[in-house]
N, C-alpha and C. Protein backbone atom coordinates (compact mmCIF):
# COMPACT_ATOMS: atom_id res chain seq x y z
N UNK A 1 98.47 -150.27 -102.49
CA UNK A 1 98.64 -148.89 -102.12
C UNK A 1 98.20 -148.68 -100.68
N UNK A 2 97.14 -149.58 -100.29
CA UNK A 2 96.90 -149.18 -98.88
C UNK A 2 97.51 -149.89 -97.79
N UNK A 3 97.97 -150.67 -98.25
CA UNK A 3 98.56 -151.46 -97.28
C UNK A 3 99.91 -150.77 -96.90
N UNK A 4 100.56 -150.31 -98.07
CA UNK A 4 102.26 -149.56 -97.97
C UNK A 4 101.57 -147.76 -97.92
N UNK A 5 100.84 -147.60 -97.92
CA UNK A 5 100.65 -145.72 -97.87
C UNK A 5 99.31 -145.30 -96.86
N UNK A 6 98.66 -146.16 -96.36
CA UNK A 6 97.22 -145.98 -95.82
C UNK A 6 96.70 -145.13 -96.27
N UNK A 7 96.01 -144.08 -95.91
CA UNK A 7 95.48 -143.01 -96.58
C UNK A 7 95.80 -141.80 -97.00
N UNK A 8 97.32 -141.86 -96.73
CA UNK A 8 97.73 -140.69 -97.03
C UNK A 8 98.52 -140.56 -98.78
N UNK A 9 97.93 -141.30 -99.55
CA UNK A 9 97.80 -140.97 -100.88
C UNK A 9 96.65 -140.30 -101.22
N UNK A 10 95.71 -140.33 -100.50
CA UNK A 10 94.40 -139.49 -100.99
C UNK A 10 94.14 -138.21 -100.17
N UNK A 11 94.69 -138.09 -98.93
CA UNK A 11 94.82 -136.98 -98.09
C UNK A 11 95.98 -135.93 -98.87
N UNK A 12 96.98 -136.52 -99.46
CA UNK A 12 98.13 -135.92 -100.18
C UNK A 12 97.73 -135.30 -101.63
N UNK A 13 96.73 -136.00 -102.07
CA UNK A 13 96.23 -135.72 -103.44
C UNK A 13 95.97 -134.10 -103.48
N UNK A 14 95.13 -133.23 -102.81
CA UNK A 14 95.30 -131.74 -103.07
C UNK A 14 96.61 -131.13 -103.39
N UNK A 15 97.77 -131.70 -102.82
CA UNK A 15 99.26 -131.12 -102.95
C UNK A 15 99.49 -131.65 -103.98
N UNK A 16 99.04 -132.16 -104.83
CA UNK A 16 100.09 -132.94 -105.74
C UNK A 16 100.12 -132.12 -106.83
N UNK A 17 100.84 -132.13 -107.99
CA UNK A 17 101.11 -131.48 -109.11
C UNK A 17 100.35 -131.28 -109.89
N UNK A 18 99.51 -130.18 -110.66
CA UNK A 18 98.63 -130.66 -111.63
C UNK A 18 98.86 -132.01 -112.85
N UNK A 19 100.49 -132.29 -113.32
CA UNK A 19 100.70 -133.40 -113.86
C UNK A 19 100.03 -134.56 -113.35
N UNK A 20 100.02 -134.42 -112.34
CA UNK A 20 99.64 -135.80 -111.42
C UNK A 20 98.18 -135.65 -111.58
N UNK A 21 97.12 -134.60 -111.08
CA UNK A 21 96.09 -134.91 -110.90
C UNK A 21 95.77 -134.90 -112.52
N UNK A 22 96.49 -134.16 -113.75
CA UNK A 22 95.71 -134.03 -115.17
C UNK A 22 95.67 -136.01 -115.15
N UNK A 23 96.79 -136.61 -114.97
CA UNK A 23 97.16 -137.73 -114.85
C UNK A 23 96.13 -139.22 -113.89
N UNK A 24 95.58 -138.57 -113.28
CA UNK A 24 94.62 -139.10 -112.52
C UNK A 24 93.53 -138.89 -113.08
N UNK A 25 93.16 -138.06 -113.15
CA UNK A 25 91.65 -137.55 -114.16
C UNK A 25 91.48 -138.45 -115.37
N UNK A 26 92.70 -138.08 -116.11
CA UNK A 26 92.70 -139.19 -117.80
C UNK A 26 92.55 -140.87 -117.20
N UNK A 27 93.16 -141.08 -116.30
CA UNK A 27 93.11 -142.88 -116.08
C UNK A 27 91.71 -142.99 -115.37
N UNK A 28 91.03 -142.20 -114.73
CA UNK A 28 89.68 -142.31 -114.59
C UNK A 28 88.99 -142.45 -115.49
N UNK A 29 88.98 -141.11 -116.73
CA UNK A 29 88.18 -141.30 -117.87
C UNK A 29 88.42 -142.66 -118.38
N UNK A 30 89.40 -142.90 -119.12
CA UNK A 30 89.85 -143.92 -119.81
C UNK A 30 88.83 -145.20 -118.96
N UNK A 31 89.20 -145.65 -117.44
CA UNK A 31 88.60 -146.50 -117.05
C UNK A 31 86.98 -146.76 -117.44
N UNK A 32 86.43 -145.53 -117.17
CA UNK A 32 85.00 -145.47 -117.66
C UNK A 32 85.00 -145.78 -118.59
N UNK A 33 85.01 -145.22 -119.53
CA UNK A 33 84.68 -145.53 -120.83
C UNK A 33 85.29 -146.77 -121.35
N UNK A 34 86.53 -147.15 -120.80
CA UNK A 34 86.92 -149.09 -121.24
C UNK A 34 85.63 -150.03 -120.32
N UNK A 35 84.77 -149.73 -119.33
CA UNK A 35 83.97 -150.07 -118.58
C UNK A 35 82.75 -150.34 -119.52
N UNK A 36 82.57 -148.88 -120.03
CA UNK A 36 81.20 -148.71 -120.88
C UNK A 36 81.46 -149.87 -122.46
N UNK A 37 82.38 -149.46 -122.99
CA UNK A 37 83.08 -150.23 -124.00
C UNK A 37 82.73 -151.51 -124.08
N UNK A 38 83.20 -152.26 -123.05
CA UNK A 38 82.76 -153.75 -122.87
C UNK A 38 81.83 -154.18 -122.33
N UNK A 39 80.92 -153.39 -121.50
CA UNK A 39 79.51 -153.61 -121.62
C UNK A 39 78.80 -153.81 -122.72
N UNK A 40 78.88 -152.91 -123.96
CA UNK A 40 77.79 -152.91 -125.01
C UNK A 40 78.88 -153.93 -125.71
N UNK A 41 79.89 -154.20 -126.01
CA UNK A 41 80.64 -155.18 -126.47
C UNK A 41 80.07 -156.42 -126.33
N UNK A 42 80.10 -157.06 -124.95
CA UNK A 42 79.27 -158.01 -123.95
C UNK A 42 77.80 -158.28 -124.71
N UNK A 43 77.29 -156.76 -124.50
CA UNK A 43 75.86 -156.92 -125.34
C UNK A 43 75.66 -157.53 -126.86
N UNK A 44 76.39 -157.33 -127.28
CA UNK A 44 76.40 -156.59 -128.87
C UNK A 44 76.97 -158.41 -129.38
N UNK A 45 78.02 -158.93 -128.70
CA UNK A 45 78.91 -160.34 -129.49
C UNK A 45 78.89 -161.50 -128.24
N UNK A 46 78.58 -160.80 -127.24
CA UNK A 46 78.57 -162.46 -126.59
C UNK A 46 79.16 -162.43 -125.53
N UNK A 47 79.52 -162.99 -124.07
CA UNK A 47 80.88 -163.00 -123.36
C UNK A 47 81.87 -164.02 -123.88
N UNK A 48 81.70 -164.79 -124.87
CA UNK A 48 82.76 -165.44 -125.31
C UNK A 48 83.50 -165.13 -126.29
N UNK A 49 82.55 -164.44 -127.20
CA UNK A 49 83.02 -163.48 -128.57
C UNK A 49 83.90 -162.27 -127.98
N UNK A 50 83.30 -161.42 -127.01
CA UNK A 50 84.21 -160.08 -126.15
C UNK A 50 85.37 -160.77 -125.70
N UNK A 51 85.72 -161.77 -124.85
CA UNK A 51 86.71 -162.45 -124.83
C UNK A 51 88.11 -162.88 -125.40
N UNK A 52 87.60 -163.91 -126.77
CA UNK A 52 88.31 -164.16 -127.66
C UNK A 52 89.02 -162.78 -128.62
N UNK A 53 88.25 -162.01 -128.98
CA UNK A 53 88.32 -160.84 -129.92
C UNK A 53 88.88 -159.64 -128.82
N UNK A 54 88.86 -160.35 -127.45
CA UNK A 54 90.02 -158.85 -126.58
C UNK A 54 91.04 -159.31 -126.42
N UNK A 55 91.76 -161.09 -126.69
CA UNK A 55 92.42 -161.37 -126.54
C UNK A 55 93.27 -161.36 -128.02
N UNK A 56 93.07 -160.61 -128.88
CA UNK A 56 93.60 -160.44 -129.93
C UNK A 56 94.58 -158.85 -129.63
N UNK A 57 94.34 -158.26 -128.63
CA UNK A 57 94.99 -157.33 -128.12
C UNK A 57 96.35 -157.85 -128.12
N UNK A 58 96.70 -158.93 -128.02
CA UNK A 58 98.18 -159.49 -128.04
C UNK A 58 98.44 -159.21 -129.40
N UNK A 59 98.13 -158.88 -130.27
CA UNK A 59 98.52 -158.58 -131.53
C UNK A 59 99.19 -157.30 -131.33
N UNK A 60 98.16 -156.18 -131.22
CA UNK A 60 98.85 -155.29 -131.18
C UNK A 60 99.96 -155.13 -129.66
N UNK A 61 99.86 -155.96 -129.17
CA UNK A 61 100.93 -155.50 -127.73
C UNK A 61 102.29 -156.16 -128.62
N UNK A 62 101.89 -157.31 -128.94
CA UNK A 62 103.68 -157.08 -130.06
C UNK A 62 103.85 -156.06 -131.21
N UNK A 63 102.56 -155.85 -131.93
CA UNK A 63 103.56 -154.62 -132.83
C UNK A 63 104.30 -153.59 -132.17
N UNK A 64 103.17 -152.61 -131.40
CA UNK A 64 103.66 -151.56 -130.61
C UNK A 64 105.26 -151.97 -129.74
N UNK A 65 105.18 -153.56 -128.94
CA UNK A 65 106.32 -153.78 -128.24
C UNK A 65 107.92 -153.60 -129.13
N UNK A 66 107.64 -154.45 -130.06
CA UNK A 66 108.41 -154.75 -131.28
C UNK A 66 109.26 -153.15 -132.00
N UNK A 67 107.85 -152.34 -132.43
CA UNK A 67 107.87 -151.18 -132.78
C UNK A 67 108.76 -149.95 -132.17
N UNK A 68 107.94 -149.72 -131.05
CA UNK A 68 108.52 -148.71 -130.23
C UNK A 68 109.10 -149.12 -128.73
N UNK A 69 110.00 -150.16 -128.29
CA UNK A 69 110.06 -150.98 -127.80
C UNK A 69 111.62 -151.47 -127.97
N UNK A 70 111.65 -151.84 -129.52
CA UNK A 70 112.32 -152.39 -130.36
C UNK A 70 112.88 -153.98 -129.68
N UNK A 71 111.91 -154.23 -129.11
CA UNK A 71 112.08 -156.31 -128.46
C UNK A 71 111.80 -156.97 -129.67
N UNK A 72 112.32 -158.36 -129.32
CA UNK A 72 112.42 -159.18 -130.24
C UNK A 72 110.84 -160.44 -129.55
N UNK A 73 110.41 -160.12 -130.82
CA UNK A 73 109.56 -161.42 -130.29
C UNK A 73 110.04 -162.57 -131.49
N UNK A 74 109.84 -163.97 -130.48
CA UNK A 74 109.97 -165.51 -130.75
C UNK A 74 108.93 -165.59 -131.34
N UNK A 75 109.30 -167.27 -131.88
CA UNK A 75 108.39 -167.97 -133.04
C UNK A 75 107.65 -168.54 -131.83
N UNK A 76 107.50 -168.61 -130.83
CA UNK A 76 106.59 -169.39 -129.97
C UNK A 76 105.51 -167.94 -129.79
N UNK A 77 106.02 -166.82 -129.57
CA UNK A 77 104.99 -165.90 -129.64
C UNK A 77 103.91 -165.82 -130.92
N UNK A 78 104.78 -165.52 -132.17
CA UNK A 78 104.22 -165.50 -133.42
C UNK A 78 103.57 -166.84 -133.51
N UNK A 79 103.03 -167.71 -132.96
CA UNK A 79 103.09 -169.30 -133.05
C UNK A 79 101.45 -169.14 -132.44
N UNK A 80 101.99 -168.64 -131.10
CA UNK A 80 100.70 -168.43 -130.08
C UNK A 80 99.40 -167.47 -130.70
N UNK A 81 99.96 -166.11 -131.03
CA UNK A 81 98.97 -165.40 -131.55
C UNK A 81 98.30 -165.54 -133.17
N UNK A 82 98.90 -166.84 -133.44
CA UNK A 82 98.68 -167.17 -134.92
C UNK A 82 97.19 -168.34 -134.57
N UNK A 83 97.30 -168.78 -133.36
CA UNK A 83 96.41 -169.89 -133.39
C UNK A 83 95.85 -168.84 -132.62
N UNK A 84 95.70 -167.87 -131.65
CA UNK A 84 94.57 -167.18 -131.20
C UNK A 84 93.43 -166.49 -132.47
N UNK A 85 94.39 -165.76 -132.79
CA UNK A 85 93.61 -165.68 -134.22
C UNK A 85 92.45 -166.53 -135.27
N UNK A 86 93.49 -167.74 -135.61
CA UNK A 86 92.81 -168.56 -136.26
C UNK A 86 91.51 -168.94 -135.64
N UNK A 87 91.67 -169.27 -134.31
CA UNK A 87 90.71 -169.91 -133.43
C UNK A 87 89.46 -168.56 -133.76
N UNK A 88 89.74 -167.02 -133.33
CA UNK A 88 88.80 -166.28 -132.95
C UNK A 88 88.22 -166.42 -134.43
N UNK A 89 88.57 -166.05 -135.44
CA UNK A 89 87.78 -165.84 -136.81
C UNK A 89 87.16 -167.19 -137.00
N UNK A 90 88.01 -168.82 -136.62
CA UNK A 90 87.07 -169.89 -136.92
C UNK A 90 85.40 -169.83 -136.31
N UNK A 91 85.79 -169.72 -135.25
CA UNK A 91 84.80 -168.93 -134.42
C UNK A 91 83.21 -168.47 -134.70
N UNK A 92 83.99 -167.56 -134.55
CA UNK A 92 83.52 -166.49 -135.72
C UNK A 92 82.48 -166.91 -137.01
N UNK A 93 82.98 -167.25 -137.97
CA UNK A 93 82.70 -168.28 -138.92
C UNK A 93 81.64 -168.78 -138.55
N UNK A 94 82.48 -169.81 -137.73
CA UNK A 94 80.86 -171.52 -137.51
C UNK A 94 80.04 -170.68 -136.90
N UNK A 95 79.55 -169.59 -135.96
CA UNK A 95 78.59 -168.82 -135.73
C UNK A 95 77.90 -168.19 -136.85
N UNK A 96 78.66 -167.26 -137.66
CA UNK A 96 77.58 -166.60 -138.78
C UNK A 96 77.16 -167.62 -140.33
N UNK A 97 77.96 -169.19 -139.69
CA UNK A 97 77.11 -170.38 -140.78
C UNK A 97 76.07 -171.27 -139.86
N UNK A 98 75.97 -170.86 -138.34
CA UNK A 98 75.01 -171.35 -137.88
C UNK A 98 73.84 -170.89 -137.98
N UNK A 99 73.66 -169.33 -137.90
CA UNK A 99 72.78 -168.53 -137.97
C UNK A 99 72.43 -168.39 -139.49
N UNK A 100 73.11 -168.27 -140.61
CA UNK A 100 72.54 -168.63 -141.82
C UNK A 100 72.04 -169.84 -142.27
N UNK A 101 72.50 -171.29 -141.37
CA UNK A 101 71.45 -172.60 -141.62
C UNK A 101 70.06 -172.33 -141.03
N UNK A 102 70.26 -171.72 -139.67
CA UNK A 102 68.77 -171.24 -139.11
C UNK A 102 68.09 -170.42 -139.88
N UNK A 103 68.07 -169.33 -140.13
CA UNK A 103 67.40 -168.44 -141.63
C UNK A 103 67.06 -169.74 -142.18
N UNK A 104 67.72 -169.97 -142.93
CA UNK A 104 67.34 -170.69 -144.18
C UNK A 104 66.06 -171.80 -144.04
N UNK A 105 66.59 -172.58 -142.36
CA UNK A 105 65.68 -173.53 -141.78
C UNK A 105 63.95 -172.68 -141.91
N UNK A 106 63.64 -171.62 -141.22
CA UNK A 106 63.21 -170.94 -140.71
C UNK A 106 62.65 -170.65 -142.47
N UNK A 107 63.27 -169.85 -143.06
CA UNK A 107 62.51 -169.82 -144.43
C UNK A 107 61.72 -170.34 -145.47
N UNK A 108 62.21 -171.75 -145.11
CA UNK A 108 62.07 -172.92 -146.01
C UNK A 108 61.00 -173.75 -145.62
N UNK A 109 61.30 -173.72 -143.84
CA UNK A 109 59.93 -174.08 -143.58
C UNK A 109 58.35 -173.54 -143.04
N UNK A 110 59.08 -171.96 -143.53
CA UNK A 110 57.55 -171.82 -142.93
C UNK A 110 56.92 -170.90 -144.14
């Protein structure tokens, strides 16, 4: 934007339509709060867990695509997000049976 408009997208911004600025306002909010979102996300599962489990967003980017869209997705797609999946819940898994051998370690021996 600055390179093709210099500053006169933000000098222009008072003129612009309320569509535009209601439109600017919402993609601000939204930003924040997808900001805040994956912070406590980050906190809360891990940066590898936030990762894997945002990359399941390809799920829904084919329903919705598919859906309202009406594209055709391939067996190499359905293929791809079948092993993202698998992978995130295996995951998943060997973590909450690691942490239940530790308990148990932890119980048993002390």
């Amino acid at each position: 934007m600055v390179s093709n408009e210099r500053l006169k997208a933000f000098t222009s911004l008072p003129d612009a339509n309320l569509n535009a600025k209601m439109a600017l306002l919402g993609s601000i909010a939204m930003a924040v709060t997808l900001n805040i979102t994956q912070w406590y996300v980050v906190k809360r599962l891990g940066p590898l867990m936030q990762t894997m489990i945002g990359n399941l967003n390809l799920v829904l980017v084919m329903a919705l695509s598919s859906a309202y869209l009406q594209e055709q997705v391939t067996l190499v797609q359905y293929i791809g997000v079948l092993l993202l999946s698998v992978g995130t819940f295996w995951n998943k898994a060997q973590d909450v049976i690691q942490k239940e051998r530790f308990i148990g370690k932890q119980r048993g021996g002390g």
